[in-house]
Protein backbone atom coordinates (compact mmCIF):
# COMPACT_ATOMS: atom_id res chain seq x y z
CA UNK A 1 0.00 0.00 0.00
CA UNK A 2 1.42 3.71 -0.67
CA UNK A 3 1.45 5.45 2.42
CA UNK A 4 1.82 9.50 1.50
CA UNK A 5 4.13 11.32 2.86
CA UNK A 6 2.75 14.55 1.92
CA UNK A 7 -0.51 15.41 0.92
CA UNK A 8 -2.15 18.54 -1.02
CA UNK A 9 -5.96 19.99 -1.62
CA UNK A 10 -7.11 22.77 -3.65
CA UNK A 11 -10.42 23.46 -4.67
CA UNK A 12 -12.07 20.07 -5.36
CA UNK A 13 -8.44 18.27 -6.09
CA UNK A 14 -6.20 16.22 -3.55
CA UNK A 15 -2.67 15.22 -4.21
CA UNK A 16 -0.37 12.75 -2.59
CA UNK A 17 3.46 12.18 -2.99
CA UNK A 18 5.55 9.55 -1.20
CA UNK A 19 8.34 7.10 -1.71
CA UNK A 20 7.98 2.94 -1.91
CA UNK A 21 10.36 0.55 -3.06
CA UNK A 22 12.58 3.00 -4.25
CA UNK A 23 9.86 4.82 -6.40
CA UNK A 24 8.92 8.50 -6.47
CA UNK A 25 5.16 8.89 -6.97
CA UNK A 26 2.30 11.32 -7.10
CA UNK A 27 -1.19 10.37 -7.34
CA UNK A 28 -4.46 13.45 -7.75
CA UNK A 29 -7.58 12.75 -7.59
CA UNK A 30 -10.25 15.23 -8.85
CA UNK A 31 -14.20 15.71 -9.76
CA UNK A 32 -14.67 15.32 -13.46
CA UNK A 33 -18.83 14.73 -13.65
CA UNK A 34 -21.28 13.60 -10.85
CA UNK A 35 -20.37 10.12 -9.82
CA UNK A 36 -17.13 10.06 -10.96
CA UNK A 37 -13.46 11.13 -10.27
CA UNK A 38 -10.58 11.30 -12.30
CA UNK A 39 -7.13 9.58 -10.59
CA UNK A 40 -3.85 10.60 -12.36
CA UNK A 41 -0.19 9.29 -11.29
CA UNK A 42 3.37 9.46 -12.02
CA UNK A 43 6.15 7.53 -11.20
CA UNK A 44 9.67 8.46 -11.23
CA UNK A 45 13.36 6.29 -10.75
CA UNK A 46 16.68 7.06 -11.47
CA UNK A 47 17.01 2.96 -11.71
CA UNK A 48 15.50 0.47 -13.91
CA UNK A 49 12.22 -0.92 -12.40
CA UNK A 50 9.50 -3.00 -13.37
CA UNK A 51 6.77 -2.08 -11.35
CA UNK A 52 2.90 -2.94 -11.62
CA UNK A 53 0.76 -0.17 -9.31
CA UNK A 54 -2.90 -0.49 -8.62
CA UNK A 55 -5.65 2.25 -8.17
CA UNK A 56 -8.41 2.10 -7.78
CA UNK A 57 -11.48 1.72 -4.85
CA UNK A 58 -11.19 -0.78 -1.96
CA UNK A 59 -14.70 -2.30 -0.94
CA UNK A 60 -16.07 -5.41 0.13
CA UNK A 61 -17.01 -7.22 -3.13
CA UNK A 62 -19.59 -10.46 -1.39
CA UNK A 63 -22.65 -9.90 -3.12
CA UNK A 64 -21.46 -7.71 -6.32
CA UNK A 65 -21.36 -9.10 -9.87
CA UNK A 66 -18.50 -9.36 -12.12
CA UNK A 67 -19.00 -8.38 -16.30
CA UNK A 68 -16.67 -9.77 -18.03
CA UNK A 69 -18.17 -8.41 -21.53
CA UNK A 70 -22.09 -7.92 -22.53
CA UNK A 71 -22.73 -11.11 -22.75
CA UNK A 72 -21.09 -13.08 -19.57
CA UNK A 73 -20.85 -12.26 -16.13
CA UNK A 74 -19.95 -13.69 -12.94
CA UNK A 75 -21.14 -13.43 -9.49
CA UNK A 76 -18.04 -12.28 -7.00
CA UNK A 77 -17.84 -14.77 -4.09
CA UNK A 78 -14.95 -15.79 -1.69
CA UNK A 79 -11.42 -14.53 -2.12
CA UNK A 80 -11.22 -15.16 -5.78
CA UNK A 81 -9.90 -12.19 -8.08
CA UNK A 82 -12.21 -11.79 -11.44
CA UNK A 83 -10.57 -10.15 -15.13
CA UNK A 84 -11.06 -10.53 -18.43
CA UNK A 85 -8.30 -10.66 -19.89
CA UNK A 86 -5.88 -11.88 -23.14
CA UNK A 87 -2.09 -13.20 -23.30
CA UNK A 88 0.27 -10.76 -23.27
CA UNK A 89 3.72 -10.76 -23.63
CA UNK A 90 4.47 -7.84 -21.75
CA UNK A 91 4.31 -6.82 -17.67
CA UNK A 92 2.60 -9.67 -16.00
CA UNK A 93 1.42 -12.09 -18.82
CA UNK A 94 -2.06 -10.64 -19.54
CA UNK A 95 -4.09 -7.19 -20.70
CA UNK A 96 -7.33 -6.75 -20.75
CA UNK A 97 -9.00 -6.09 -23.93
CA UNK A 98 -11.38 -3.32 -23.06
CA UNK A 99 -10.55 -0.27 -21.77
CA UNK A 100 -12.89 -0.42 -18.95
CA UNK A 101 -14.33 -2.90 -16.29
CA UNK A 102 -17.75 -3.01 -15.12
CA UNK A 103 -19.31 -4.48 -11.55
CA UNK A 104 -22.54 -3.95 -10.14
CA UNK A 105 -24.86 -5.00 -7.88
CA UNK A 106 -28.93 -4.55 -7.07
CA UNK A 107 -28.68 -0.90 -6.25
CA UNK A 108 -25.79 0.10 -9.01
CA UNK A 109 -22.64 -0.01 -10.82
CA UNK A 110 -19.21 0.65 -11.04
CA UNK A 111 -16.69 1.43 -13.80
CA UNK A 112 -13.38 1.69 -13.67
CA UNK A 113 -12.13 3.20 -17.22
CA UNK A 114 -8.06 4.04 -18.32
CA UNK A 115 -7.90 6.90 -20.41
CA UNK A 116 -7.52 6.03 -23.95
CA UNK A 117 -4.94 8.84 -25.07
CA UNK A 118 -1.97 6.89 -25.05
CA UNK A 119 -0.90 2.94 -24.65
CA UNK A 120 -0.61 1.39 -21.81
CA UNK A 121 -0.13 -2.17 -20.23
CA UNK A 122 -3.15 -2.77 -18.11
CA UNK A 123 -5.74 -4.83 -16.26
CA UNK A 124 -8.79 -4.40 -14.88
CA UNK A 125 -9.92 -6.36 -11.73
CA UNK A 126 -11.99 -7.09 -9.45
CA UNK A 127 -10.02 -8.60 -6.22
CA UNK A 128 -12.22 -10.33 -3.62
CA UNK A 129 -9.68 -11.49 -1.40
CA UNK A 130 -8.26 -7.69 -0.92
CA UNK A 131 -11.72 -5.85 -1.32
CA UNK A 132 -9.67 -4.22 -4.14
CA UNK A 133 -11.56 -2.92 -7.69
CA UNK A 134 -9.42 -0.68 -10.23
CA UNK A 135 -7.19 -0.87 -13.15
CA UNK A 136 -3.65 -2.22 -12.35
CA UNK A 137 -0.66 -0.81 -14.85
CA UNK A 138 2.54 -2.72 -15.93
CA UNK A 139 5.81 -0.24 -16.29
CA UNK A 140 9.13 -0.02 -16.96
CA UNK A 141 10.79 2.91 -16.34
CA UNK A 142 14.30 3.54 -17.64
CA UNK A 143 16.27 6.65 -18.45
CA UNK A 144 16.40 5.51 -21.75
CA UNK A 145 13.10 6.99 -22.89
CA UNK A 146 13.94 10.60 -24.28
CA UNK A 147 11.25 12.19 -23.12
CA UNK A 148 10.42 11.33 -20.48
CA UNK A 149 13.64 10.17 -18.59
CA UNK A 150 13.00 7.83 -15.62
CA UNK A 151 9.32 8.81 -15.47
CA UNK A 152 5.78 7.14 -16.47
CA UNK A 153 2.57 8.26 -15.82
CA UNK A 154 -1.01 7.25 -15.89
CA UNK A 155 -4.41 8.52 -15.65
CA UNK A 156 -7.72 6.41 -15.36
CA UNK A 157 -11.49 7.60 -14.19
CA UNK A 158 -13.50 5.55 -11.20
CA UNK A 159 -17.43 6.08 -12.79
CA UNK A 160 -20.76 5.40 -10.34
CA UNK A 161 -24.21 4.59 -11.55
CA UNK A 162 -27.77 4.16 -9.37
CA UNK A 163 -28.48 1.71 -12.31
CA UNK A 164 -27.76 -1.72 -11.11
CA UNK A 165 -28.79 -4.78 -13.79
CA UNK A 166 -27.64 -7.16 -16.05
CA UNK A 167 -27.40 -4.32 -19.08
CA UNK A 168 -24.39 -2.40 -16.61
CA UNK A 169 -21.91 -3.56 -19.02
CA UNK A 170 -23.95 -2.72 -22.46
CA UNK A 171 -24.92 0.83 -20.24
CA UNK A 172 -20.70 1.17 -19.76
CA UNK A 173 -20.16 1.00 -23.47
CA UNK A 174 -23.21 3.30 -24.43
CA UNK A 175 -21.57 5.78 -22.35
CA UNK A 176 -18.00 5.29 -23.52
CA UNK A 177 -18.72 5.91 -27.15
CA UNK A 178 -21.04 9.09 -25.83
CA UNK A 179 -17.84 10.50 -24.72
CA UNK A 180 -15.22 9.10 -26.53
CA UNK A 181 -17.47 9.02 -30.44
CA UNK A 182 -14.28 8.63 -32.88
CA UNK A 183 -13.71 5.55 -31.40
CA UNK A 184 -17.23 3.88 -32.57
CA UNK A 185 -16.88 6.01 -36.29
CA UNK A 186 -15.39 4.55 -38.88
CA UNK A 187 -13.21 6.71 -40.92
CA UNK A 188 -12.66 4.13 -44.44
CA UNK A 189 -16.03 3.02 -45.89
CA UNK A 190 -14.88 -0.14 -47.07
CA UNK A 191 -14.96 -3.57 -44.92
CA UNK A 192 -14.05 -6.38 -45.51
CA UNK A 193 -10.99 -9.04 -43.97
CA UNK A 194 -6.82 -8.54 -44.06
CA UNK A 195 -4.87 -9.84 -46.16
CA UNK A 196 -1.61 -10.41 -44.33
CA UNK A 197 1.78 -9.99 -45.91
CA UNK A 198 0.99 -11.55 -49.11
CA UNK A 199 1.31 -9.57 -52.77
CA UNK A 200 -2.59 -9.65 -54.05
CA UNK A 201 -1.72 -10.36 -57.01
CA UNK A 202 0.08 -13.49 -56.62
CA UNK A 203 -3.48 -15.02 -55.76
CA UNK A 204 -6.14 -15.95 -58.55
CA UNK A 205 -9.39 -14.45 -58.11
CA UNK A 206 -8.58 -12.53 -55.07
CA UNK A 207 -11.26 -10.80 -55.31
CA UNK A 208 -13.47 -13.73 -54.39
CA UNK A 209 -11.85 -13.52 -50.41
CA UNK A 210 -13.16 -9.95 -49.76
CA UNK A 211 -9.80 -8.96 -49.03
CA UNK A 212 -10.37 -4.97 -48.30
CA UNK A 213 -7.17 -4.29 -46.87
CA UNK A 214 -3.24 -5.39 -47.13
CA UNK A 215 -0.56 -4.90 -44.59
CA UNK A 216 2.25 -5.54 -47.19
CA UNK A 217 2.11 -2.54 -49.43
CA UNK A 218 5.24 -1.35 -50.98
CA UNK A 219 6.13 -0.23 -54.22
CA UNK A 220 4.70 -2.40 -57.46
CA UNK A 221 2.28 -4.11 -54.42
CA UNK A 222 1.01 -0.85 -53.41
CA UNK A 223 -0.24 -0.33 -57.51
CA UNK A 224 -1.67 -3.74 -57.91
CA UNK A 225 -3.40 -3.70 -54.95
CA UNK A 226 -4.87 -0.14 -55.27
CA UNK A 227 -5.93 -1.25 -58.97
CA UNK A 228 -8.10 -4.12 -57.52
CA UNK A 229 -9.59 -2.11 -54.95
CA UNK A 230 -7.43 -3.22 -51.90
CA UNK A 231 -6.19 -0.42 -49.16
CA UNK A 232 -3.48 -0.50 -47.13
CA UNK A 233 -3.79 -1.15 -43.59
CA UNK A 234 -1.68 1.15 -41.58
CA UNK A 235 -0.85 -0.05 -37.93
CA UNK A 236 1.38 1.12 -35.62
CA UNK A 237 3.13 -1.70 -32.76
CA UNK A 238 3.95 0.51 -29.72
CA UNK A 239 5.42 -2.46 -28.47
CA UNK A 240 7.91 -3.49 -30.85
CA UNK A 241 11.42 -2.20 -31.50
CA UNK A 242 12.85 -2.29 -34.99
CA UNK A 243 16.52 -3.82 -34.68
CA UNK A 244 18.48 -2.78 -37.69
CA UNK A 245 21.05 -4.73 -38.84
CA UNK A 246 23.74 -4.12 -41.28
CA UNK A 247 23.71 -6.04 -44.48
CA UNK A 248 26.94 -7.76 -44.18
CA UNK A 249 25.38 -9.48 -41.12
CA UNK A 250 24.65 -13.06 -41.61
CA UNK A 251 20.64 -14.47 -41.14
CA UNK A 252 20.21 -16.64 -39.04
């Protein structure tokens, strides 16, 4: 637990600083709409760390339901700890997918939501066995990153409802895409599946896939593929770093 060793209030906003394990933080919490509050953090080492910090809200969790997505849910019981969550090959082994997590219970619901703005390692819980719901990040910090030099940060919103039912989860999303609506638009008109690092051409009556997109474009590819109707799908991978290597290098 972060005991502060300092703490901070102006108008509706608290701060708190400390020191654990060796780590420099700074947590504010602040008003944003009725019913919820907005809690942003940073942490700061002149070491390498790997660190994983929770925030969130602690409360008993006996009698509250779990939603894992719109469609399943789970009743919290017993120490158990409830995510939904994928593989990951980064922080502790898993993510979770959305970029919220939903609980509720007869008389309403909480959200726990990361802000979308920039990527981050996370997952969203809901611990039984330490009365614990929030969002819990995965960082590295190194003074390797330019800009920010021995620093990350985060920043996440805790959201209350009186509306407690099976629909909290569908009633989470409705509101998510109320405030955040470019990520429900679609910006390319066109649908259809990828076609993964292959040259269109090279396959007879491609057009009978419903390839709409290809994610190995270049050069003569990029022509053919814009003459039969197929985009190119631009991605980034914040995770990955490009390791050039000279051409006199051998493959292996």
């Amino acid at each position: 637990a972060l005991a502060p060793e300092k703490t901070f209030a102006a108008s509706n906003a608290v701060k708190w600083t400390g020191k654990s394990i060796g780590v420099e933080w700074a947590v504010m919490m602040e008003p944003v709409e009725a019913g919820a509050v907005r809690l942003s953090g940073q942490l700061q080492s002149s070491a390498e760390r790997c660190v994983r910090i929770g925030i969130g809200c602690g409360l008993a969790l006996d009698g509250w339901t779990w939603h894992d997505d719109f469609r399943f849910r789970r009743e919290i019981s017993g120490s158990n700890e409830y995510a939904n969550t994928v593989p990951c090959s980064f922080g502790g082994g898993e993510r979770s997918p959305y970029p919220f997590g939903v609980i509720s219970f007869d008389k309403g619901t909480l959200v726990a939501e990361t802000d979308i703005g920039e990527p981050r390692i996370f997952t969203i819980m809901a611990d039984a066995g330490k009365s614990f719901f929030g969002i819990c990040y995965d960082f590295g910090i190194t003074q390797l990153t330019s800009n920010f030099p021995g620093r990350v940060a985060f920043s996440c919103v805790l959201r209350s409802s009186t509306q407690g039912n099976d629909g909290a989860f569908r009633n989470a999303l409705e509101s998510f895409y109320a405030r955040q609506p470019d990520v429900a638009n679609r910006a390319v008109p066109e649908v259809g599946s990828l076609l993964p690092f292959a040259d269109p051409g090279s396959i007879p009556s491609v057009r009978d896939f419903g390839f709409a997109f290809s994610e190995r474009l270049r050069g003569d590819d990029f022509d053919e593929a814009a003459g039969r109707g197929i985009l190119n799908f631009g991605y980034t991978e914040p995770w990955l770093y490009w390791l050039p290597i000279q051409a006199d290098v051998k493959r292996t």
